[in-house]
C-alpha atoms as a PDB file:
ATOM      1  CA  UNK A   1      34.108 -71.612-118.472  1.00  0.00           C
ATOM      2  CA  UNK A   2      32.562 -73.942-116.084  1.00  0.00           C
ATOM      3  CA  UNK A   3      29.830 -72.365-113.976  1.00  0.00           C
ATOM      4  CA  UNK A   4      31.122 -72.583-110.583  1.00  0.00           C
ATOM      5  CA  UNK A   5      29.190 -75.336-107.940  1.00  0.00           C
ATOM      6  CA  UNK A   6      28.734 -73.709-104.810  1.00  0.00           C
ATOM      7  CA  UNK A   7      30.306 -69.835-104.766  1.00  0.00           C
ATOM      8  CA  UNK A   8      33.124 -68.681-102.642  1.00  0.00           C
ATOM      9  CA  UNK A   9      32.415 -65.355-103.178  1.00  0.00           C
ATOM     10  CA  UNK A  10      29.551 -62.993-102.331  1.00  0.00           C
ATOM     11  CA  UNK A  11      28.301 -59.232-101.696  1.00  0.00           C
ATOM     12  CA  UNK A  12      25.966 -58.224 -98.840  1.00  0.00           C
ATOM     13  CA  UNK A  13      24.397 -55.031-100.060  1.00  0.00           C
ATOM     14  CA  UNK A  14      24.211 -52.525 -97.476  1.00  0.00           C
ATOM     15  CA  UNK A  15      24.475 -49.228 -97.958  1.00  0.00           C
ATOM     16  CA  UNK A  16      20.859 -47.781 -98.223  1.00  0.00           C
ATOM     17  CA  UNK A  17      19.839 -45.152 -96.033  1.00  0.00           C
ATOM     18  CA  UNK A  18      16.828 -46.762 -93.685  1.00  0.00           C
ATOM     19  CA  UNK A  19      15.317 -43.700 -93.729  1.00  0.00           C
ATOM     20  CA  UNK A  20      11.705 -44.951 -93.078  1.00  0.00           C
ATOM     21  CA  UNK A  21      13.441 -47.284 -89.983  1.00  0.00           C
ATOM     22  CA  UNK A  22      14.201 -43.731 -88.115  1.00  0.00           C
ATOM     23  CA  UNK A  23      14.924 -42.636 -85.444  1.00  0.00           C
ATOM     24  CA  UNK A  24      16.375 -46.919 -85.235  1.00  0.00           C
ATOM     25  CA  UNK A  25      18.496 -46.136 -88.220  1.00  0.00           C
ATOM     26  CA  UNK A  26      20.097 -42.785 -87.200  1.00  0.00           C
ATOM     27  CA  UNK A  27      23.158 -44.216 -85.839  1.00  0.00           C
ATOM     28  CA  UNK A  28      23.017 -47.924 -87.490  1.00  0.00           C
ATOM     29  CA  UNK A  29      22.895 -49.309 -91.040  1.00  0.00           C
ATOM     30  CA  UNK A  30      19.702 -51.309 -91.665  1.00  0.00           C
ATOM     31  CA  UNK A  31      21.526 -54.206 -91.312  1.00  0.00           C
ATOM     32  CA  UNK A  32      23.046 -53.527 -87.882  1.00  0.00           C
ATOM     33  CA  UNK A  33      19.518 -53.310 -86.861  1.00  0.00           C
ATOM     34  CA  UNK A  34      18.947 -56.689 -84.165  1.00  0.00           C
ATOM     35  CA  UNK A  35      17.100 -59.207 -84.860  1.00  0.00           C
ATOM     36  CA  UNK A  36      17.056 -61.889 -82.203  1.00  0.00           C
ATOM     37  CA  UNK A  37      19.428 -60.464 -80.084  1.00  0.00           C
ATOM     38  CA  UNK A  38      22.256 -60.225 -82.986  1.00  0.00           C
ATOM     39  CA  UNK A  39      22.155 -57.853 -85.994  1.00  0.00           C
ATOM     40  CA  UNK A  40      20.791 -59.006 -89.152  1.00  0.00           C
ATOM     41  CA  UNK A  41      24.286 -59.037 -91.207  1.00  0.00           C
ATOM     42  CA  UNK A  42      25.276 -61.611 -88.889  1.00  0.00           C
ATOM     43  CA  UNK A  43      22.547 -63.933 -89.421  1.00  0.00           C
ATOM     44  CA  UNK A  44      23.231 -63.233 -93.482  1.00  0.00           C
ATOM     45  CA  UNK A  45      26.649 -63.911 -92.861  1.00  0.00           C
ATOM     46  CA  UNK A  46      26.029 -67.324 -91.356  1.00  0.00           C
ATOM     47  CA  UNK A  47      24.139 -68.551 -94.170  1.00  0.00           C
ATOM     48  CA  UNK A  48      27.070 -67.791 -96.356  1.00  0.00           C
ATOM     49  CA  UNK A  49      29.399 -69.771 -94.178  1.00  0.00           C
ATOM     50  CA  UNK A  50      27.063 -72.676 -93.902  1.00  0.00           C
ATOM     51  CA  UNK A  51      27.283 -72.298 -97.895  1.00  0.00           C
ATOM     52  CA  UNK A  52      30.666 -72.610 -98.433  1.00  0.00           C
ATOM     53  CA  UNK A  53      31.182 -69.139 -99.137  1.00  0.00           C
ATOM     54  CA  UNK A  54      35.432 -67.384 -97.837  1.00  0.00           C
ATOM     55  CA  UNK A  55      34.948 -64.055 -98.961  1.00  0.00           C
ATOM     56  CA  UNK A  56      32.324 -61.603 -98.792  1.00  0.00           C
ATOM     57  CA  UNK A  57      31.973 -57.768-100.057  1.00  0.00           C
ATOM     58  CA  UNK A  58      30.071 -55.374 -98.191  1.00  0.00           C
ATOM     59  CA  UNK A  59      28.990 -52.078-100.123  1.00  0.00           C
ATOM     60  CA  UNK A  60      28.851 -48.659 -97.235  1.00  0.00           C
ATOM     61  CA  UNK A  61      27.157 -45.555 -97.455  1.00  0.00           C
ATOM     62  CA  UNK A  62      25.484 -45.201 -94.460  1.00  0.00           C
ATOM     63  CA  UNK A  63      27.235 -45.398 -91.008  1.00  0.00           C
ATOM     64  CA  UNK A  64      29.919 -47.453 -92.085  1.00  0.00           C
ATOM     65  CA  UNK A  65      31.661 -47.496 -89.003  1.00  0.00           C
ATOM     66  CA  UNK A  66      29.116 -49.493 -87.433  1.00  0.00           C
ATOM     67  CA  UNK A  67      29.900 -52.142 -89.911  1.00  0.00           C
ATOM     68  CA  UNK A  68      33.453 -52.183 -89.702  1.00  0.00           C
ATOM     69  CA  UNK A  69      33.976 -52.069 -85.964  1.00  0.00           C
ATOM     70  CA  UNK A  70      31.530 -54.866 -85.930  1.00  0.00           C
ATOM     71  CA  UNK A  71      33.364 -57.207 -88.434  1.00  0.00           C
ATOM     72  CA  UNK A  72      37.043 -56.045 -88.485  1.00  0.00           C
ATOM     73  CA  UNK A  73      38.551 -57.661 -91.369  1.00  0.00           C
ATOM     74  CA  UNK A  74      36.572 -60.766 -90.804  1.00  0.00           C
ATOM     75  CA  UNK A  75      39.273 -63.376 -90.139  1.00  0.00           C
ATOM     76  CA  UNK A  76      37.633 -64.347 -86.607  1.00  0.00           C
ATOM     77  CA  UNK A  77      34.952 -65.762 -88.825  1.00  0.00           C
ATOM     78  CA  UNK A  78      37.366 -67.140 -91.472  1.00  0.00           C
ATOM     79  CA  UNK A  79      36.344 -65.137 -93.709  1.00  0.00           C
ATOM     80  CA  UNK A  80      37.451 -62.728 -95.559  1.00  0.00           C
ATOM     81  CA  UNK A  81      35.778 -59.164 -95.538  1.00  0.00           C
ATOM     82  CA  UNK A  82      36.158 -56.089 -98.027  1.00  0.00           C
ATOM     83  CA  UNK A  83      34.059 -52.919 -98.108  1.00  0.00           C
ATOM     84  CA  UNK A  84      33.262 -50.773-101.192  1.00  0.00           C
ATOM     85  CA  UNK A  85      32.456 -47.181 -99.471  1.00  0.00           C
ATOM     86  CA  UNK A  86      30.240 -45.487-101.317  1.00  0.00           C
ATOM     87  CA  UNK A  87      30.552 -41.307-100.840  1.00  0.00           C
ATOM     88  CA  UNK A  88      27.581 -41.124-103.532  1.00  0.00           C
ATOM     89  CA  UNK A  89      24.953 -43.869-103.288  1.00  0.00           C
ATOM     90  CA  UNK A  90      25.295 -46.426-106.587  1.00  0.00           C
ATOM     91  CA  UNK A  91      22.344 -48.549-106.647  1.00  0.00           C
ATOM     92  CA  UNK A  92      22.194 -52.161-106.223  1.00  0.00           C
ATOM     93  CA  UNK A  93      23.286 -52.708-109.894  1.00  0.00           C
ATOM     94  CA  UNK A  94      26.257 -50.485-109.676  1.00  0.00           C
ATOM     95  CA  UNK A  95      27.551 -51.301-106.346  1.00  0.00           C
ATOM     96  CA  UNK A  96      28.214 -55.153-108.317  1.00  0.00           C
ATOM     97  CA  UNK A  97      29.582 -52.772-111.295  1.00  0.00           C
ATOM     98  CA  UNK A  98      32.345 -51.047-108.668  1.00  0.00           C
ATOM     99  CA  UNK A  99      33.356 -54.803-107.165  1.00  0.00           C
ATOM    100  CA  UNK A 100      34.009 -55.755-110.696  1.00  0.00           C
ATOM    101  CA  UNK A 101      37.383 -56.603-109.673  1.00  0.00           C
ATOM    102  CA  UNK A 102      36.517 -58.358-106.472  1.00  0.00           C
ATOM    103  CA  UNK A 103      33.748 -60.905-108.538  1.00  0.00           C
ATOM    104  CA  UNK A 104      35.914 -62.751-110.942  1.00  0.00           C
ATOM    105  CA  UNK A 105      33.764 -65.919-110.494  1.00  0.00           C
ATOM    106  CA  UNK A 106      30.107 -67.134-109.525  1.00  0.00           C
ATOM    107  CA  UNK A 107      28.722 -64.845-106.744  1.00  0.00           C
ATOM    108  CA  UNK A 108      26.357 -64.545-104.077  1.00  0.00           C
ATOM    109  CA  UNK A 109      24.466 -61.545-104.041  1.00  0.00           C
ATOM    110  CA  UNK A 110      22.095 -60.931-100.691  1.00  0.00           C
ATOM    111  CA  UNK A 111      19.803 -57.851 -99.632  1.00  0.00           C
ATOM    112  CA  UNK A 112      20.986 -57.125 -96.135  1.00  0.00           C
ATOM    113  CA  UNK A 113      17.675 -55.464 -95.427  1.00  0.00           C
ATOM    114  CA  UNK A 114      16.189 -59.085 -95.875  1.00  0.00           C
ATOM    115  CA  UNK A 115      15.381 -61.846 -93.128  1.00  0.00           C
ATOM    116  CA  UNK A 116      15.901 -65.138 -94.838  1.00  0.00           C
ATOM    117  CA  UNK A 117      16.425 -68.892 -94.276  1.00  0.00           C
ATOM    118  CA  UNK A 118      17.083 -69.823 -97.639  1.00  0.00           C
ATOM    119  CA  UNK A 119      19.257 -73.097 -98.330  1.00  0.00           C
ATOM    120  CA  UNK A 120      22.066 -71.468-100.707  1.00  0.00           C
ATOM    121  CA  UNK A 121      23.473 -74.659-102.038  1.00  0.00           C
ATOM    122  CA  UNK A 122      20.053 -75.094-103.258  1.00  0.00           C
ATOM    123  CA  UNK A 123      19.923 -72.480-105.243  1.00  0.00           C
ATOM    124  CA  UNK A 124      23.275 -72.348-106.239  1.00  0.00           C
ATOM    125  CA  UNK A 125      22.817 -76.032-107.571  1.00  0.00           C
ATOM    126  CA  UNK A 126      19.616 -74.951-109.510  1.00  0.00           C
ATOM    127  CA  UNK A 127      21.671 -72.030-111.171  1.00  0.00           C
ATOM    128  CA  UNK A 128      24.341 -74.418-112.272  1.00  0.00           C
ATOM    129  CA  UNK A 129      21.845 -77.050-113.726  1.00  0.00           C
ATOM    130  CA  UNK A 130      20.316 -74.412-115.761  1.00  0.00           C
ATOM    131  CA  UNK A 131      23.291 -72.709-116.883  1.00  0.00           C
ATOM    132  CA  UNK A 132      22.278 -68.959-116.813  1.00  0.00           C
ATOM    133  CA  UNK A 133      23.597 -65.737-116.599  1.00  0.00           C
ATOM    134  CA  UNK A 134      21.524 -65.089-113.014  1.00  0.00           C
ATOM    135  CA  UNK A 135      18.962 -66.943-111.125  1.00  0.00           C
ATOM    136  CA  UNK A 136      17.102 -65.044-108.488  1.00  0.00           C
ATOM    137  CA  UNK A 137      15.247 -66.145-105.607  1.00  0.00           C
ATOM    138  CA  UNK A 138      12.039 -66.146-105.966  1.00  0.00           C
ATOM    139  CA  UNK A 139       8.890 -65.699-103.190  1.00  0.00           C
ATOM    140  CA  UNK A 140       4.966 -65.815-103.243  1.00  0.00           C
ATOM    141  CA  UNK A 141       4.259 -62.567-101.921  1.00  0.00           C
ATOM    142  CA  UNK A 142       0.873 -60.674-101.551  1.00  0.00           C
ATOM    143  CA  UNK A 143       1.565 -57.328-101.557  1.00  0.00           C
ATOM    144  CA  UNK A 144       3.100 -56.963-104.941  1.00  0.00           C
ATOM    145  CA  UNK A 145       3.094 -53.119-105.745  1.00  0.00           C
ATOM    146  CA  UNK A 146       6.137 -52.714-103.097  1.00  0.00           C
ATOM    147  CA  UNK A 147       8.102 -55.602-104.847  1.00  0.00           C
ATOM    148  CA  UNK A 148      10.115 -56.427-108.072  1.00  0.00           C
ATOM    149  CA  UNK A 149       8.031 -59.122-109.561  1.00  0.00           C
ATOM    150  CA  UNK A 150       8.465 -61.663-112.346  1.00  0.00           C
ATOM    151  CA  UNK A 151       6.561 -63.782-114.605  1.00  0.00           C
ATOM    152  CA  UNK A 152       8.214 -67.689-114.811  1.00  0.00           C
ATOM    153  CA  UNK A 153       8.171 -69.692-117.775  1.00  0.00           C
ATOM    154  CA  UNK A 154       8.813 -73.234-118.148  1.00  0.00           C
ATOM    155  CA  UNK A 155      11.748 -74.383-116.746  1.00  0.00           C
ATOM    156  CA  UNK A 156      12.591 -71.589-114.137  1.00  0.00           C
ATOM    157  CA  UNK A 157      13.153 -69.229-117.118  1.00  0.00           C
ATOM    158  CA  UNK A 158      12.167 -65.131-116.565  1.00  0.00           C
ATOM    159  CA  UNK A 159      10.070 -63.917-119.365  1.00  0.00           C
ATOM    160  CA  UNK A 160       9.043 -60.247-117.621  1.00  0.00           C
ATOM    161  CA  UNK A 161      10.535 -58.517-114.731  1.00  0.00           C
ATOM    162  CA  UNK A 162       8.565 -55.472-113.513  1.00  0.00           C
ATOM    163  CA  UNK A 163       9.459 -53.749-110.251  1.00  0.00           C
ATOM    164  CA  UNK A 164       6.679 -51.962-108.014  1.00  0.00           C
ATOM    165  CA  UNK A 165       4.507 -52.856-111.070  1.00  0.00           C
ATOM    166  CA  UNK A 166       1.287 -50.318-110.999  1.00  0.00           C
ATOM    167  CA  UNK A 167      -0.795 -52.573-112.895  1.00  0.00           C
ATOM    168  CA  UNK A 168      -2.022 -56.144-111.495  1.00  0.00           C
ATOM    169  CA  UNK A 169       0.170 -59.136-112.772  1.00  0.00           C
ATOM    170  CA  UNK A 170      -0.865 -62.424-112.732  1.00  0.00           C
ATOM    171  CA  UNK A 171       2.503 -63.878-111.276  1.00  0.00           C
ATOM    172  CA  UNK A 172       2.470 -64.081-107.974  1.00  0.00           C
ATOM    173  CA  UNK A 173       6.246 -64.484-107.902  1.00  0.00           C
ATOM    174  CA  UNK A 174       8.788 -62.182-106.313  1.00  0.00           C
ATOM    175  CA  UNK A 175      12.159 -61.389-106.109  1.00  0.00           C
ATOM    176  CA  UNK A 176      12.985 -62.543-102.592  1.00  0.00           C
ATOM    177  CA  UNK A 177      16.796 -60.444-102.572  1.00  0.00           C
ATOM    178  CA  UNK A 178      19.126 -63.632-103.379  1.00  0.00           C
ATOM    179  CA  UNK A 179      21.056 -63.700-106.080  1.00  0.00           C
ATOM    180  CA  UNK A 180      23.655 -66.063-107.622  1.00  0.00           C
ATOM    181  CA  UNK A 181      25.608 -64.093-110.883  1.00  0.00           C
ATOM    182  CA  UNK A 182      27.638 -65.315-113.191  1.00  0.00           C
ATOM    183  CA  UNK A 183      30.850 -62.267-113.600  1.00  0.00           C
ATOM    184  CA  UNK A 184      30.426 -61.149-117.236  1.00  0.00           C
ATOM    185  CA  UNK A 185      27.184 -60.111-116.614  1.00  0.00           C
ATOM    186  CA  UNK A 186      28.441 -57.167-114.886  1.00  0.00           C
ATOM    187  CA  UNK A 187      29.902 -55.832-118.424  1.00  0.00           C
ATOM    188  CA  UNK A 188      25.851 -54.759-119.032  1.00  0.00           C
ATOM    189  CA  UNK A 189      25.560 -52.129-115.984  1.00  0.00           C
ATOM    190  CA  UNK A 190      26.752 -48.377-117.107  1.00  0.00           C
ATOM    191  CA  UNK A 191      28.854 -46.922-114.891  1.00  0.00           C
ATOM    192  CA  UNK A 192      27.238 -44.590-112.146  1.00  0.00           C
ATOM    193  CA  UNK A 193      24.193 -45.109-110.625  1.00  0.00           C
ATOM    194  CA  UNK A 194      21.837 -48.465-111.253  1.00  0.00           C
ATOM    195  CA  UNK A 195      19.258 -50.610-109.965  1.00  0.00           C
ATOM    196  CA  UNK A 196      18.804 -54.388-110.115  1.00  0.00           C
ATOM    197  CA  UNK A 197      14.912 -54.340-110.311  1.00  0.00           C
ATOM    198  CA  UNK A 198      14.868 -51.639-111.782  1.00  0.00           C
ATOM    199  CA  UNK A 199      17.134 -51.591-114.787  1.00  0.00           C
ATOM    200  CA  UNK A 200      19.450 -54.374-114.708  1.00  0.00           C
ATOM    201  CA  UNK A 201      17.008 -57.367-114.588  1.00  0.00           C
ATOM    202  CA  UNK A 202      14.159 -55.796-117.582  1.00  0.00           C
ATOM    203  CA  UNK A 203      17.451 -55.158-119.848  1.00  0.00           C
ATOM    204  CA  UNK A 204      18.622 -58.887-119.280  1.00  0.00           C
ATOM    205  CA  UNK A 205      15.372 -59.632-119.968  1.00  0.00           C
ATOM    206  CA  UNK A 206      15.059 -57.480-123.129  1.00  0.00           C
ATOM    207  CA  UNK A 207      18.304 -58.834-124.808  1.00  0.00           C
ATOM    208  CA  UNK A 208      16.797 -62.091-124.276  1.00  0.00           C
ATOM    209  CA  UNK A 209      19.597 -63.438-121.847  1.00  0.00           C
ATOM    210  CA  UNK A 210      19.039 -66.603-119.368  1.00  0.00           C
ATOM    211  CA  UNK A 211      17.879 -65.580-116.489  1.00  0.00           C
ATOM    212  CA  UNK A 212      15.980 -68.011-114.043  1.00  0.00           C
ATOM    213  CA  UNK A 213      13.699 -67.674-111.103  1.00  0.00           C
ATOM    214  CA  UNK A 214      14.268 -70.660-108.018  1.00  0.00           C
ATOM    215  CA  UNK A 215      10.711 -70.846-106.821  1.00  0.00           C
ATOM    216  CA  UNK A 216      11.192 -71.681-103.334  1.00  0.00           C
ATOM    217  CA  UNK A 217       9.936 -71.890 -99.643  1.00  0.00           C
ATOM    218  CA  UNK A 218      11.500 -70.665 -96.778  1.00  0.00           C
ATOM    219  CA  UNK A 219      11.088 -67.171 -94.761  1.00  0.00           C
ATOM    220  CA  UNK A 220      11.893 -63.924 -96.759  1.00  0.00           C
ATOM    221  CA  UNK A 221      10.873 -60.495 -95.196  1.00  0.00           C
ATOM    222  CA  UNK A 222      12.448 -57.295 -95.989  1.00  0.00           C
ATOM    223  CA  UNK A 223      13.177 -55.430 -92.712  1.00  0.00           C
ATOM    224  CA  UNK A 224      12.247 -51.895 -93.750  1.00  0.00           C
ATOM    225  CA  UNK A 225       9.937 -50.249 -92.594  1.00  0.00           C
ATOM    226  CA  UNK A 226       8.896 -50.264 -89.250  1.00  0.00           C
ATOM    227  CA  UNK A 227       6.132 -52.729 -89.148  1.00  0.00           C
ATOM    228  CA  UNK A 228       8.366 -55.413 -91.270  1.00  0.00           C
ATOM    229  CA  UNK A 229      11.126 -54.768 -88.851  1.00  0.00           C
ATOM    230  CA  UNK A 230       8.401 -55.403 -85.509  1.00  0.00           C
ATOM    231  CA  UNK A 231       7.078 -58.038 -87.963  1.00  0.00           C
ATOM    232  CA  UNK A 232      10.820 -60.168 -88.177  1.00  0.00           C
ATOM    233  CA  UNK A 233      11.345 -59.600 -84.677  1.00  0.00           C
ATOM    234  CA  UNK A 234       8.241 -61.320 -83.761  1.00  0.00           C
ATOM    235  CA  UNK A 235       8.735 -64.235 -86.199  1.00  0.00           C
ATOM    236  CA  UNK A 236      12.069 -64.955 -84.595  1.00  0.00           C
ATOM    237  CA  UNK A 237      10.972 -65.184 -81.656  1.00  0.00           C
ATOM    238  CA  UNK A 238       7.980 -67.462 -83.074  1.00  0.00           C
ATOM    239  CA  UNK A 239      10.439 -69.647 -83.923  1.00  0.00           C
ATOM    240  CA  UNK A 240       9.022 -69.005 -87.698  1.00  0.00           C
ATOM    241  CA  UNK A 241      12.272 -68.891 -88.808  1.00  0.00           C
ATOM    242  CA  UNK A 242      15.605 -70.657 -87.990  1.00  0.00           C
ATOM    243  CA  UNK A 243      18.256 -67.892 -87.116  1.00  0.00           C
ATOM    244  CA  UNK A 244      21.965 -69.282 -87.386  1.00  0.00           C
ATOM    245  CA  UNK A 245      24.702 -67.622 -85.344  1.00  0.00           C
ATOM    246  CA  UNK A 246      28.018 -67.752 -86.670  1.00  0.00           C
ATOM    247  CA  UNK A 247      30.069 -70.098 -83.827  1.00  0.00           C
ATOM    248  CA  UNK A 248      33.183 -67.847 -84.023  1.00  0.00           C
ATOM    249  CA  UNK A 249      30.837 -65.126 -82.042  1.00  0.00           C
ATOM    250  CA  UNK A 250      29.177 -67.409 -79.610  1.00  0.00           C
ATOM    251  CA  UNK A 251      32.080 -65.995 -77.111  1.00  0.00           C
ATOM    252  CA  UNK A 252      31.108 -62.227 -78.368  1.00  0.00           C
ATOM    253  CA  UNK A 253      28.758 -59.212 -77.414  1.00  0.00           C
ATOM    254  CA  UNK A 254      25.222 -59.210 -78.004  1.00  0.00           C
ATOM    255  CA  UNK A 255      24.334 -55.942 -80.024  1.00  0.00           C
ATOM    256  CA  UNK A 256      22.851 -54.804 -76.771  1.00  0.00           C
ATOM    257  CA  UNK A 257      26.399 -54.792 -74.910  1.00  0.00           C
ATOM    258  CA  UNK A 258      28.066 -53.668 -78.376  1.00  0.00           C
ATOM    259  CA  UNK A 259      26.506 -50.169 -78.068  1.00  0.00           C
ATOM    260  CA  UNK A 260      23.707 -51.354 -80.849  1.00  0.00           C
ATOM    261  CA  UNK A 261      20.325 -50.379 -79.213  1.00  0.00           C
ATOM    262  CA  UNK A 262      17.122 -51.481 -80.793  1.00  0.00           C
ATOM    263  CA  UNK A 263      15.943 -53.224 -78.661  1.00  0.00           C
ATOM    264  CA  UNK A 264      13.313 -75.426-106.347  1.00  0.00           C
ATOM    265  CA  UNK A 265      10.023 -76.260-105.489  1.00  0.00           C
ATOM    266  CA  UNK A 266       6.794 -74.164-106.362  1.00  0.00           C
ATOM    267  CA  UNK A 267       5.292 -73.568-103.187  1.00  0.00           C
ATOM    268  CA  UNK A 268       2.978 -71.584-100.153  1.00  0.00           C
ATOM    269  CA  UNK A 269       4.418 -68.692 -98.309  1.00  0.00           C
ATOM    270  CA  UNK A 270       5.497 -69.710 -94.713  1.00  0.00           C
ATOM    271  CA  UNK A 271       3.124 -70.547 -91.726  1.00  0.00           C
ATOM    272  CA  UNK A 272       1.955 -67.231 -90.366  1.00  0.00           C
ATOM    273  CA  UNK A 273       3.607 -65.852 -93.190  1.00  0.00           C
ATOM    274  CA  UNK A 274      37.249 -51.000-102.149  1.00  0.00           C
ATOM    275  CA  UNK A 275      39.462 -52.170-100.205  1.00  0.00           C
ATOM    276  CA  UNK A 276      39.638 -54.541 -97.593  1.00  0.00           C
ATOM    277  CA  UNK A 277      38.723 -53.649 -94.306  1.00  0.00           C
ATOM    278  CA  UNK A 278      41.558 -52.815 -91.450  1.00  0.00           C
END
């Protein structure tokens, strides 16, 4: 089967907890939290649409509501929304595993505790040039212990994926929370709980299947814990990174008046850094 050119599908994973973000997270997902005026899913979501992408999953665990009443079913947006509620937290692995049905094609896959600007077409045209099973997005990041990283071989290709590694590594590449995923690699996560740094990406790794890494620039930074979160609001309004708005919601509330407080190129880091919804 052809690998797919540009996805139409993707999940927004979103059901974590946030407990370090509290008391901001008590009554909001992470990715309800604002950034720029306008919650972070939004800005995710935009990317997608400027992507190409019609249908999007959205995994729940914590204060769903918040997500739903914000979205609806998506059609304002034209898209089309559907949320896997999780009563018993799955993991990032087997969130994919439970949408099994939903991902019959090339996906998207994006953190929605991450701030990003990355070009998706990019990387979804790097993906299909080399043919894999999953290519991940891949940052320079400093501060590796708190991050899944992984060494790159010729070509893009992952030899080792460690997450939180205790030991130094000499990559200095890491997973920046972007996926793209070919469908039958979901037959290789168990059922129940399972992580993508943690389990899924070693194993792949292990049975010797093509994965890549798209070395890239752009602004990744994951939103949480409090000083990342003060950290992405300040960069916005920097200007350090472009924030779309989807056009649909230009006529909308701001989270404030929603009832949302809170107030492939190798390259540097950035300047100064299951059903469907109804």
């Amino acid at each position: 089967m052809a690998l797919e050119t540009i996805p139409s599908k993707a999940v927004i994973l979103a059901a974590g907890r946030g407990e370090r973000l509290r008391p901001l997270t008590d009554g909001l997902p992470k990715p309800m939290l604002p950034i720029g005026g306008w919650p972070l899913l939004e800005h995710l979501l935009a990317l997608l649409v400027a992507a190409g992408v019609r249908e999007v999953a959205i995994n729940l665990h914590h204060r769903p509501e918040a997500v739903r009443t914000y979205l609806g079913d998506g059609s304002r947006l034209g898209l089309r929304v559907l949320y896997s509620q999780e009563e018993a937290l799955l993991g990032t692995a087997g969130a994919l595993r439970r949408l099994e049905h939903f991902l019959d094609r090339t996906f998207f896959v994006l953190y929605g505790d991450v701030l990003c600007n990355l070009d998706l077409r990019r990387l979804a045209e790097f993906h299909r040039q080399r043919g894999g099973a999953l290519t991940m997005a891949l940052d320079r990041e400093k501060h590796l212990a708190r991050c899944g990283v992984a060494d790159v071989g010729p070509g893009g290709r992952i030899r080792r994926f460690v997450e939180k590694p205790k030991e130094a590594l000499s990559s200095p590449w890491a997973a920046a929370g972007v996926l793209v995923v070919e469908p039958w690699l979901l037959r290789f996560i168990p059922g129940g709980f399972s992580d993508l740094g943690g389990d899924l990406f070693p194993r792949l790794v292990e049975l010797g299947l093509p994965i890549f890494g798209y070395r890239c620039c752009g602004h990744f930074l994951d939103i949480g814990s409090p000083e990342r979160y003060r950290e992405a609001q300040a960069d916005a309004a920097r200007g350090l990174v472009r924030l779309l708005a989807l056009p649909a919601w230009q006529a909308g509330l701001p989270v404030r008046q929603a009832g949302l407080n809170g107030g492939s190129t190798a390259c540097g880091r950035r300047p100064g850094g299951i059903h469907a919804a109804g």
